[in-house]
PDB file of N, CA and C in Angstrom:
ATOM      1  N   UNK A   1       0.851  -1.177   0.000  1.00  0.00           N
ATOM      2  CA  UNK A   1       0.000   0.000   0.000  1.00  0.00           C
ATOM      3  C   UNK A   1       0.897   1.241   0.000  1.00  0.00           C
ATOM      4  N   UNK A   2       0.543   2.325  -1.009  1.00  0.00           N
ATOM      5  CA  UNK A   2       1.438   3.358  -0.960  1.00  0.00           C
ATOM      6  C   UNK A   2       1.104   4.372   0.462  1.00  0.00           C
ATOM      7  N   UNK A   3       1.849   4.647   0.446  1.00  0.00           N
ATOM      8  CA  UNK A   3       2.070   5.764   1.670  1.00  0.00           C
ATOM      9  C   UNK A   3       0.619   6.754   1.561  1.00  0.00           C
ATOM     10  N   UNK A   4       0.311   7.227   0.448  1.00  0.00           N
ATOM     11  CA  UNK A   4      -0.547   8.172   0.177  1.00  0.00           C
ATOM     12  C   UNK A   4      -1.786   7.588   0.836  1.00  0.00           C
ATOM     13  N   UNK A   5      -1.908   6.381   0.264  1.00  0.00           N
ATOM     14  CA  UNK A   5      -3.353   5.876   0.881  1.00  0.00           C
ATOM     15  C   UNK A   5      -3.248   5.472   2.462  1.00  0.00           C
ATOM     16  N   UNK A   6      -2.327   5.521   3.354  1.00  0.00           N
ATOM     17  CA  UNK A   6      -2.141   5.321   4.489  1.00  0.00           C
ATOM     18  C   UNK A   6      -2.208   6.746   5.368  1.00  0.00           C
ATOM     19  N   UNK A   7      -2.267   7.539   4.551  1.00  0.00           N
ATOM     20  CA  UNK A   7      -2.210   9.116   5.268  1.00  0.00           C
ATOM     21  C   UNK A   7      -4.007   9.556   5.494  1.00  0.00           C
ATOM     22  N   UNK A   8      -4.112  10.713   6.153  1.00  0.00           N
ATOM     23  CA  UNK A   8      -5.420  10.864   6.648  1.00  0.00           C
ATOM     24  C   UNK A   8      -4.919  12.419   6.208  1.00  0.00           C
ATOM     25  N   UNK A   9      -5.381  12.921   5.419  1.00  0.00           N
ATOM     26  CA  UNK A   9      -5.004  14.493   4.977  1.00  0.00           C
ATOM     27  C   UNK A   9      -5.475  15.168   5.001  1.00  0.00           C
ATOM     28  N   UNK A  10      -5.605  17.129   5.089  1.00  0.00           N
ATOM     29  CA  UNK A  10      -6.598  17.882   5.027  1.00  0.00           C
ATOM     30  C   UNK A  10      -7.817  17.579   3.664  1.00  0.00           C
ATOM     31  N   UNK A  11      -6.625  17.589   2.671  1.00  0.00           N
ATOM     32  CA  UNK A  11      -7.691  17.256   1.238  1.00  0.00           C
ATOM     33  C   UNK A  11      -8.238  16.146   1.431  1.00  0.00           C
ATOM     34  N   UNK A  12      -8.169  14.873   2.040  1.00  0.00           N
ATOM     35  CA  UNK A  12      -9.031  13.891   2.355  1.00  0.00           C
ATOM     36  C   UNK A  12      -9.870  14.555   2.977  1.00  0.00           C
ATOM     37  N   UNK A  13      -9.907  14.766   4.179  1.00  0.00           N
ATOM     38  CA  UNK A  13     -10.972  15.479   4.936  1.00  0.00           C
ATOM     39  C   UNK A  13     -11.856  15.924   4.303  1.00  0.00           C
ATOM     40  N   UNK A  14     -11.277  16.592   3.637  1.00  0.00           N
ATOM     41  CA  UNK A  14     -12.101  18.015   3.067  1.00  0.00           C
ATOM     42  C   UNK A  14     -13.307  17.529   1.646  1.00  0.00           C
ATOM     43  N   UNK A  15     -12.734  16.025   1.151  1.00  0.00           N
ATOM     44  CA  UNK A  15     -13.111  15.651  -0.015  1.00  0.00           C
ATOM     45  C   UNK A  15     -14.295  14.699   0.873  1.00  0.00           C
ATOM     46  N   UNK A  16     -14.209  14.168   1.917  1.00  0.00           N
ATOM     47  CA  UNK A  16     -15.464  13.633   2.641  1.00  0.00           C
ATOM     48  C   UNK A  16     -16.302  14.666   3.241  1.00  0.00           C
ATOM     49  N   UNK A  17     -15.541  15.710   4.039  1.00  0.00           N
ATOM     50  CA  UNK A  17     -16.852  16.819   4.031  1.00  0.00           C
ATOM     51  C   UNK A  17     -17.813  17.029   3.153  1.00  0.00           C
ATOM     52  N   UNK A  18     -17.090  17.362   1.663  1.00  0.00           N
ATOM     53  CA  UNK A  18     -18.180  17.584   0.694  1.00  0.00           C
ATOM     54  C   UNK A  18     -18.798  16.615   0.378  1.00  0.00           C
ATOM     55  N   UNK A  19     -18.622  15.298  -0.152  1.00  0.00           N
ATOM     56  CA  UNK A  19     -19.519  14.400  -0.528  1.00  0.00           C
ATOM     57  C   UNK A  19     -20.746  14.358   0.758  1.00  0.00           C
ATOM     58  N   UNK A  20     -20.214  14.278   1.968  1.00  0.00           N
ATOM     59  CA  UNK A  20     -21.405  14.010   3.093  1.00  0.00           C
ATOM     60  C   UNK A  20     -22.202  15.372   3.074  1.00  0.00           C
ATOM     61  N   UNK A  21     -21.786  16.875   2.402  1.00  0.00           N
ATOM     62  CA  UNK A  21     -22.602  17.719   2.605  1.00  0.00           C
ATOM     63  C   UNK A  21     -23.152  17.670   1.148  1.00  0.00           C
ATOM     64  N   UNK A  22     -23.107  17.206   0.032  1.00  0.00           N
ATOM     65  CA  UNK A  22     -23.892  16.932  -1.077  1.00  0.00           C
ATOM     66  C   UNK A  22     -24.875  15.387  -0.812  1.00  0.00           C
ATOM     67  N   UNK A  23     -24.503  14.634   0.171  1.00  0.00           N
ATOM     68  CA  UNK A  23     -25.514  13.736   0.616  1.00  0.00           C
ATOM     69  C   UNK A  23     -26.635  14.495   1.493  1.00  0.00           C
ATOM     70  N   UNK A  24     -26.191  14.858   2.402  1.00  0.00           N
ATOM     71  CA  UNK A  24     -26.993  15.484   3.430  1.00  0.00           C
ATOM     72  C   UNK A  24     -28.246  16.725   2.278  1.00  0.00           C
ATOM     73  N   UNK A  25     -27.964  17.273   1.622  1.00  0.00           N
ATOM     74  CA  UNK A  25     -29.130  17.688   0.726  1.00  0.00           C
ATOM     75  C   UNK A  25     -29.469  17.171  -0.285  1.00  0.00           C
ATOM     76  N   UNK A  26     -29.029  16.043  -0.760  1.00  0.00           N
ATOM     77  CA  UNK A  26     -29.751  14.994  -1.612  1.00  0.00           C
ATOM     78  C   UNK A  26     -30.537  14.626  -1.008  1.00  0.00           C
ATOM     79  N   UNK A  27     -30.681  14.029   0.134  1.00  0.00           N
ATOM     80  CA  UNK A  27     -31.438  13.073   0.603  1.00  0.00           C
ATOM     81  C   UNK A  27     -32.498  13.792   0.945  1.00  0.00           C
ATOM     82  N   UNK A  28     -34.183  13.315   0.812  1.00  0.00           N
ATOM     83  CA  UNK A  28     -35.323  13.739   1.319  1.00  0.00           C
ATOM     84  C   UNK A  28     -35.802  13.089   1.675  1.00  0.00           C
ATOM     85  N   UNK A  29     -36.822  13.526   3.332  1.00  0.00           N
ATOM     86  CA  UNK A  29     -37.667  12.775   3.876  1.00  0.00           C
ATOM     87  C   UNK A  29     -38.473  11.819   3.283  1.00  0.00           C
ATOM     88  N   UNK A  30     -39.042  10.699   3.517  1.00  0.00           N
ATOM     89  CA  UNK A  30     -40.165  10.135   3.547  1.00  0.00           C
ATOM     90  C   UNK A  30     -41.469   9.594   4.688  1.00  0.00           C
ATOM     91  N   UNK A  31     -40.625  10.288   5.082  1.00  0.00           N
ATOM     92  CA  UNK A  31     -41.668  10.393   6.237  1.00  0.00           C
ATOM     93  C   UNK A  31     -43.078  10.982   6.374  1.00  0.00           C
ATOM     94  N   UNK A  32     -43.558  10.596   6.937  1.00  0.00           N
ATOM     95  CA  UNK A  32     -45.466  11.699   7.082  1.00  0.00           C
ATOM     96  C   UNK A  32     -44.815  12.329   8.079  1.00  0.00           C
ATOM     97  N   UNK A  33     -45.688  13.814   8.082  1.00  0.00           N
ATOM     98  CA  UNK A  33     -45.121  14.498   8.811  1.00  0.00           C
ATOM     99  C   UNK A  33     -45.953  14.332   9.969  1.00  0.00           C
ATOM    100  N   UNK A  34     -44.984  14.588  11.206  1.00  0.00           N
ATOM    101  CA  UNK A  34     -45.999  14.508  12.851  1.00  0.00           C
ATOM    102  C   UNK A  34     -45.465  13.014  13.305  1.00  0.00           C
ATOM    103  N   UNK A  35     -44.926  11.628  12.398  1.00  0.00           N
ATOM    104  CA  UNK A  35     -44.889  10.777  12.257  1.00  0.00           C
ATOM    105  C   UNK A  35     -43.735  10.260  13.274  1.00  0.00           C
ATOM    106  N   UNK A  36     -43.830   9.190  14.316  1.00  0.00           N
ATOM    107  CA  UNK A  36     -42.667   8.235  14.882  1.00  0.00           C
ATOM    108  C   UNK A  36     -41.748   8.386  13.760  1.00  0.00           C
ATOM    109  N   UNK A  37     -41.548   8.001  12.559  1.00  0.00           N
ATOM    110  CA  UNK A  37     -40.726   8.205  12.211  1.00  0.00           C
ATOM    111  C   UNK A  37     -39.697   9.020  11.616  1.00  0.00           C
ATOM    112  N   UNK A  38     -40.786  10.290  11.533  1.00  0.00           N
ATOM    113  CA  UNK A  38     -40.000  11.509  11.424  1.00  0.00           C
ATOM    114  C   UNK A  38     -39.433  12.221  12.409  1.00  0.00           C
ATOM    115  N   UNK A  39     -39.923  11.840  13.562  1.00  0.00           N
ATOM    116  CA  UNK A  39     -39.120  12.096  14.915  1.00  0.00           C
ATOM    117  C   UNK A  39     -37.747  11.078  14.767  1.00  0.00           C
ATOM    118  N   UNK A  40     -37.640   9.503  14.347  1.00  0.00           N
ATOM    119  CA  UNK A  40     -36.231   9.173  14.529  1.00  0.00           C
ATOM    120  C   UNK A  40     -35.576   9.765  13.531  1.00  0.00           C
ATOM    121  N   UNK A  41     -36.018  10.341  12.615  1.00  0.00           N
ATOM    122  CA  UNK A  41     -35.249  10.618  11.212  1.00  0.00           C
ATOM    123  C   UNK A  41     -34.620  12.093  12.153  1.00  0.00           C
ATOM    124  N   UNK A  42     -35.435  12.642  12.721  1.00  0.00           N
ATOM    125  CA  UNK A  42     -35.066  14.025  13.175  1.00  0.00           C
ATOM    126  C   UNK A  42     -33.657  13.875  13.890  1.00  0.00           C
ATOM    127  N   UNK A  43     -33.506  12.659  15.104  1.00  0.00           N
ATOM    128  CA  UNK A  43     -32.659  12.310  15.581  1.00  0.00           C
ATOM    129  C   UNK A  43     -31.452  12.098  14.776  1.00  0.00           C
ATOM    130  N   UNK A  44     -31.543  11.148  13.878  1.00  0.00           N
ATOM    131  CA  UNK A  44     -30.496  10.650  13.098  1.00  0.00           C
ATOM    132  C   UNK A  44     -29.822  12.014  12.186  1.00  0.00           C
ATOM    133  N   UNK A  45     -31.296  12.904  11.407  1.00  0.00           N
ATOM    134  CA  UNK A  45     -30.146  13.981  10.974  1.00  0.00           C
ATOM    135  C   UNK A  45     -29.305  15.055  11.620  1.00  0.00           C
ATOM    136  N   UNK A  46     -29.583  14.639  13.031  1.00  0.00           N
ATOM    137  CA  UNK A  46     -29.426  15.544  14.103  1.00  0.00           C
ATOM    138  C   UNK A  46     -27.991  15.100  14.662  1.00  0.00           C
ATOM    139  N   UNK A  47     -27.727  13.815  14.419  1.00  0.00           N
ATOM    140  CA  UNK A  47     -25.976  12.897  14.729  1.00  0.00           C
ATOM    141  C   UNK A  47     -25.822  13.814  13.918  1.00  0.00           C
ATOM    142  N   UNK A  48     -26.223  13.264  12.786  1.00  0.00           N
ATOM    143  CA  UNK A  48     -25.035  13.459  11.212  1.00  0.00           C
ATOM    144  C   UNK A  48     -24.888  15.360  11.355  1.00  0.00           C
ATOM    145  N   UNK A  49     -25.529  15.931  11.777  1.00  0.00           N
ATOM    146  CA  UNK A  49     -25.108  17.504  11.360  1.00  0.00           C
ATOM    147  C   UNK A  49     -23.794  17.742  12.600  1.00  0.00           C
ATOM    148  N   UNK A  50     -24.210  17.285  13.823  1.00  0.00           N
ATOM    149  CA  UNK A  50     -23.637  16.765  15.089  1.00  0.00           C
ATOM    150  C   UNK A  50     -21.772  16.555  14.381  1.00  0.00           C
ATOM    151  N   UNK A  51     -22.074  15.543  13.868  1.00  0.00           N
ATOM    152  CA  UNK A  51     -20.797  14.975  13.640  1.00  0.00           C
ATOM    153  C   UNK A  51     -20.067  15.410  12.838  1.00  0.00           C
ATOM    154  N   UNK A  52     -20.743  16.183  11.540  1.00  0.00           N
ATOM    155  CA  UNK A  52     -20.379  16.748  10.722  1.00  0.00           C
ATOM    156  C   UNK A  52     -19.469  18.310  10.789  1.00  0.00           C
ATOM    157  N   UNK A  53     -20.390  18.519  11.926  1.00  0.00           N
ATOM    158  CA  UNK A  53     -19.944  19.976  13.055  1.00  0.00           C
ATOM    159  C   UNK A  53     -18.592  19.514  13.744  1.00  0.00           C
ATOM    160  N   UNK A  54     -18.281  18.671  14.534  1.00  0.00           N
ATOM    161  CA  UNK A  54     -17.338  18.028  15.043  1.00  0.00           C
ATOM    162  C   UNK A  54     -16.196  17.743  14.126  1.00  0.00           C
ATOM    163  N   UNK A  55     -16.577  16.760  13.200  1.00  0.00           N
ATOM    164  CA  UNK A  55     -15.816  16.958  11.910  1.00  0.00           C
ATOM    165  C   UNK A  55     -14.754  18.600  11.254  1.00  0.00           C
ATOM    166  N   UNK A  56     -15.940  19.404  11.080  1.00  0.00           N
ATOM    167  CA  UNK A  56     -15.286  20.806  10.709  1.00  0.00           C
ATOM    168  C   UNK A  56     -14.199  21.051  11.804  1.00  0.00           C
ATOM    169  N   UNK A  57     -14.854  20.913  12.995  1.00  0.00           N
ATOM    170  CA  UNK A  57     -13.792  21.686  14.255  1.00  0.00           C
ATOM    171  C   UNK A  57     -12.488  20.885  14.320  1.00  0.00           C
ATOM    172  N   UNK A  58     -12.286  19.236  14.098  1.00  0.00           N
ATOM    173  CA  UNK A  58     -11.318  18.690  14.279  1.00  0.00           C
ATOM    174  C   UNK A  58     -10.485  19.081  12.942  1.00  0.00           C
ATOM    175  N   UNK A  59     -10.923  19.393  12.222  1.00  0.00           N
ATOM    176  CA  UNK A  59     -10.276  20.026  10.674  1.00  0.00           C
ATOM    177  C   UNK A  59      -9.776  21.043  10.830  1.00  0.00           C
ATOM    178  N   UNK A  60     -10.400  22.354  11.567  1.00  0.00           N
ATOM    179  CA  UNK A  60      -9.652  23.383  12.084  1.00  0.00           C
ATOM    180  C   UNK A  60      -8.991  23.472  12.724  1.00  0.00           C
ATOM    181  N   UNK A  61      -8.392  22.198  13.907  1.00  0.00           N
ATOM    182  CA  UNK A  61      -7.568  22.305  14.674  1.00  0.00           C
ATOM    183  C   UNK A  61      -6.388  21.479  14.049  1.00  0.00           C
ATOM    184  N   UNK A  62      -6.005  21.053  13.165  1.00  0.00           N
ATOM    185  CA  UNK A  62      -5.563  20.255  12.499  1.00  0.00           C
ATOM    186  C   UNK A  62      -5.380  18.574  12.700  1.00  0.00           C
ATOM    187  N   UNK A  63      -6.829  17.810  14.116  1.00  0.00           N
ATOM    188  CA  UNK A  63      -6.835  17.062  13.803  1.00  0.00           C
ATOM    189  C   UNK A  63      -7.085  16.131  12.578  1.00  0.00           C
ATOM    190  N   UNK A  64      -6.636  15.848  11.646  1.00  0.00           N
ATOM    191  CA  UNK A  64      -7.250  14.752  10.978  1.00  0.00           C
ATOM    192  C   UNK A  64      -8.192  13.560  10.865  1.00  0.00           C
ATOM    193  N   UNK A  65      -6.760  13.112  12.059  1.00  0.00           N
ATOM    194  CA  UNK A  65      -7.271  11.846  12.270  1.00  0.00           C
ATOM    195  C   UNK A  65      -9.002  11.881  12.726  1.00  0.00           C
ATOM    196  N   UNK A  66      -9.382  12.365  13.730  1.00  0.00           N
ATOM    197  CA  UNK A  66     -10.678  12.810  14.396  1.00  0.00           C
ATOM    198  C   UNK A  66     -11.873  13.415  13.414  1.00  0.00           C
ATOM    199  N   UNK A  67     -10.957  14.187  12.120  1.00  0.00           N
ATOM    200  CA  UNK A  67     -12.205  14.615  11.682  1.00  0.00           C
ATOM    201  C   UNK A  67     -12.684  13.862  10.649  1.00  0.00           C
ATOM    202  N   UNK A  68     -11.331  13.234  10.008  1.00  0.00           N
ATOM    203  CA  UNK A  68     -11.933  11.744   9.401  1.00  0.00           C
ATOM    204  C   UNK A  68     -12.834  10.803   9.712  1.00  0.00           C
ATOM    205  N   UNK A  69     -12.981  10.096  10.650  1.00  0.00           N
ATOM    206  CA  UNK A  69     -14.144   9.632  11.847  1.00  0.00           C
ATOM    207  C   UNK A  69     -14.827   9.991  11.669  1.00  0.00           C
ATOM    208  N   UNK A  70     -14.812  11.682  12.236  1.00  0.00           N
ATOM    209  CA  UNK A  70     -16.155  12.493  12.828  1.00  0.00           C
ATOM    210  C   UNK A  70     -17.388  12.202  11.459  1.00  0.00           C
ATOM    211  N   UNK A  71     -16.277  12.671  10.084  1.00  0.00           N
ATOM    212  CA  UNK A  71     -17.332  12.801   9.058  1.00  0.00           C
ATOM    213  C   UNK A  71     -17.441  11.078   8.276  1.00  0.00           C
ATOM    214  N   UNK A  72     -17.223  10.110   8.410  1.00  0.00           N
ATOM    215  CA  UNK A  72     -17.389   8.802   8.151  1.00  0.00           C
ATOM    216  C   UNK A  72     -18.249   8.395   8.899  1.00  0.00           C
ATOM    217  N   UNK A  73     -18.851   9.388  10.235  1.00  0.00           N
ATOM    218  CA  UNK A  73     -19.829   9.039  10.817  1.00  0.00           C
ATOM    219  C   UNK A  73     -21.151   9.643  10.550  1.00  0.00           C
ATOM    220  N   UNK A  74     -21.017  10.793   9.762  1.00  0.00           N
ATOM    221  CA  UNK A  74     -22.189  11.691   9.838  1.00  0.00           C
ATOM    222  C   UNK A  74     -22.573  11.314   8.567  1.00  0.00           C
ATOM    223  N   UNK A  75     -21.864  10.645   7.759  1.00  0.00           N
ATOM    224  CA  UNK A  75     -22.330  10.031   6.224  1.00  0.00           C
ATOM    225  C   UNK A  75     -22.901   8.850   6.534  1.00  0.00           C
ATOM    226  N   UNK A  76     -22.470   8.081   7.822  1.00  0.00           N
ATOM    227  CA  UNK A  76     -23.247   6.634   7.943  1.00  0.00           C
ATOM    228  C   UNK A  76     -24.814   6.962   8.443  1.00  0.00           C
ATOM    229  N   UNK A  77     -24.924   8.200   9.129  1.00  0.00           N
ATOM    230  CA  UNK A  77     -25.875   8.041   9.500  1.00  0.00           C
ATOM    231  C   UNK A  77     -27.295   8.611   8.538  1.00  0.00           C
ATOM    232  N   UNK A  78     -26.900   9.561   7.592  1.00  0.00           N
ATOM    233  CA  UNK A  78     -27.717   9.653   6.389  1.00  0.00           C
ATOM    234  C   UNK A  78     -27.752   8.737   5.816  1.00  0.00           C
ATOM    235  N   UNK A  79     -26.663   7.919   5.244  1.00  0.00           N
ATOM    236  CA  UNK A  79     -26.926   6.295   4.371  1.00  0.00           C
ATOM    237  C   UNK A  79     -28.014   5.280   5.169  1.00  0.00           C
ATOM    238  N   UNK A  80     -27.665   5.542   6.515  1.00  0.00           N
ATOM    239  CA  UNK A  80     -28.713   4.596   7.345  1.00  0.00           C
ATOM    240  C   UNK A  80     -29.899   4.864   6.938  1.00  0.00           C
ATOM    241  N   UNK A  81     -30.228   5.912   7.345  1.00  0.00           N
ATOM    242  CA  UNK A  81     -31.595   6.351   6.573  1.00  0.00           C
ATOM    243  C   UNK A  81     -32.041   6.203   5.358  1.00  0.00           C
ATOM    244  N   UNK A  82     -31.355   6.486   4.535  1.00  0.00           N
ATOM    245  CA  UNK A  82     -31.923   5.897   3.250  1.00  0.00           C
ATOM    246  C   UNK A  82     -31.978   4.241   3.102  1.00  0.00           C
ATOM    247  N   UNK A  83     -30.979   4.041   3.572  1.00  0.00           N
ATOM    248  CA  UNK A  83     -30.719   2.184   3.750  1.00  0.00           C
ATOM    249  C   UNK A  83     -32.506   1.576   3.987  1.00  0.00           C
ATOM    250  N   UNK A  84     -32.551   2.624   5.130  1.00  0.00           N
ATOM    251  CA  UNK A  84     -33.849   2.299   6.149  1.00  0.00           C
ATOM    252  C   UNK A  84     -35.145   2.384   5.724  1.00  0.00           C
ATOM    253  N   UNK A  85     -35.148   3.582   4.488  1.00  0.00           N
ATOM    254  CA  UNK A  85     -36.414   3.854   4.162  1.00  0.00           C
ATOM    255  C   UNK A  85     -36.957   5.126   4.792  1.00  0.00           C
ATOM    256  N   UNK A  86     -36.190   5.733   5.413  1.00  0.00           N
ATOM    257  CA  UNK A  86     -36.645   6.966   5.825  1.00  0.00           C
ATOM    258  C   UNK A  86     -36.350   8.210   5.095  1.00  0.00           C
ATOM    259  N   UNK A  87     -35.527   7.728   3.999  1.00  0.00           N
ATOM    260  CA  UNK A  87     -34.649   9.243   3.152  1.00  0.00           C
ATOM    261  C   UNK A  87     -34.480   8.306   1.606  1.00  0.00           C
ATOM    262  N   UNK A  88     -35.194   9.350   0.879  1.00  0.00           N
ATOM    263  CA  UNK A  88     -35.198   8.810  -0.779  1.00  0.00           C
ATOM    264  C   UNK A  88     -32.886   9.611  -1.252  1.00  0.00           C
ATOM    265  N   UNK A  89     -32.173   8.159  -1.331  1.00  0.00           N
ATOM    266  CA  UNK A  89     -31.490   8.629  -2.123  1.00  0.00           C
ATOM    267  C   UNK A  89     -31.600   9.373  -3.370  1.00  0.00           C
ATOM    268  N   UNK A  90     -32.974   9.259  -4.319  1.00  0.00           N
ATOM    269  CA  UNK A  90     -33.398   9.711  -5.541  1.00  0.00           C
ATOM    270  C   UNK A  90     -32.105   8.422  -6.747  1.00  0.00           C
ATOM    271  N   UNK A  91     -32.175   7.221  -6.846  1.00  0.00           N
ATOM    272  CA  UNK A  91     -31.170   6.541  -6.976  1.00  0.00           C
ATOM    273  C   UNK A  91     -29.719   6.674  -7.197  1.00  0.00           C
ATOM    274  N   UNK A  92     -28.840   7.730  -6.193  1.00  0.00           N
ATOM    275  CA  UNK A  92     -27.721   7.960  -6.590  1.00  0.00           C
ATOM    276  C   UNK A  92     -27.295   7.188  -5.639  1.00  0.00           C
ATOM    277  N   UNK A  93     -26.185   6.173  -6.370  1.00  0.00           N
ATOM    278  CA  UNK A  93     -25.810   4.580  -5.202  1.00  0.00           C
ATOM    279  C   UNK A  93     -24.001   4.898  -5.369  1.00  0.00           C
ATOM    280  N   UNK A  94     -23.916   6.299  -5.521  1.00  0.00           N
ATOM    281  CA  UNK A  94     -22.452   6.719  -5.350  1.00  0.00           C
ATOM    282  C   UNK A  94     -22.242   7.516  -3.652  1.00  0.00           C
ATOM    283  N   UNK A  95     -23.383   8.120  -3.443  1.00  0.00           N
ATOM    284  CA  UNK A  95     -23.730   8.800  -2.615  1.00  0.00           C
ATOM    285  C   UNK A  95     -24.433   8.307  -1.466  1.00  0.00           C
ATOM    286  N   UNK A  96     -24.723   7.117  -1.914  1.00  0.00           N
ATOM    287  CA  UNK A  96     -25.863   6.257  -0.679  1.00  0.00           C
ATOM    288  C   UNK A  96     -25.854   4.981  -1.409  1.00  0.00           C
ATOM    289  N   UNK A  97     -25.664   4.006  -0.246  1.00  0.00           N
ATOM    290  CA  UNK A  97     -26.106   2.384  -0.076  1.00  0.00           C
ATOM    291  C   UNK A  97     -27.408   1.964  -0.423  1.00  0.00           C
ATOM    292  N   UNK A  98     -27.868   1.908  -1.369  1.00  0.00           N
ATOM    293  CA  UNK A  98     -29.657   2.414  -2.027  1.00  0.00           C
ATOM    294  C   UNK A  98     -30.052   0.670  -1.697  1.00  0.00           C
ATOM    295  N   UNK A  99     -30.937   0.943  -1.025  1.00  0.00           N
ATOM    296  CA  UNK A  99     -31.879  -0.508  -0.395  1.00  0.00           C
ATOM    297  C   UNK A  99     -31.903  -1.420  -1.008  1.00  0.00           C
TER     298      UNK A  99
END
């Protein structure tokens, strides 16, 4: 494995920020509104902005390592949702794990 792919870099970072913030407005509810399940969906987009936030800050401090994580987490948790049936990928299966 080359060195490059063993590194955790700002431009990595920065290249998962964006894909998870072009997921995060792809994705739309399916939920009824008022609905149990638009309350867990609320939760779940509520990690992912969470983490995504966390993400930025460990980027500004020049963790990497941390904000790599942070945002590999805030993308799992929008994919969950769509995975789940709670969020229409609109079929983009570059961007989401489509059911």
């Amino acid at each position: 494995m080359t060195e490059e792919l063993e590194r955790v870099t700002r431009e990595r970072v920065e290249k998962y920020l964006d894909i998870t913030d072009r997921a995060r407005k792809k994705a739309t509810s399916l939920c009824s509104e008022g609905s149990l399940d638009e309350q867990r969906l609320s939760v779940m987009m509520r990690m992912a902005d969470d983490y995504a936030s966390d993400a930025a800050h460990f980027l500004s401090i020049g963790d990497y390592v941390r904000a790599f994580g942070a945002i590999n987490y805030a993308h799992a948790w929008i994919d969950a949702g769509v995975k789940i049936g709670l969020l229409d990928g609109h079929g983009d299966d570059v961007l989401f794990t489509l059911p």
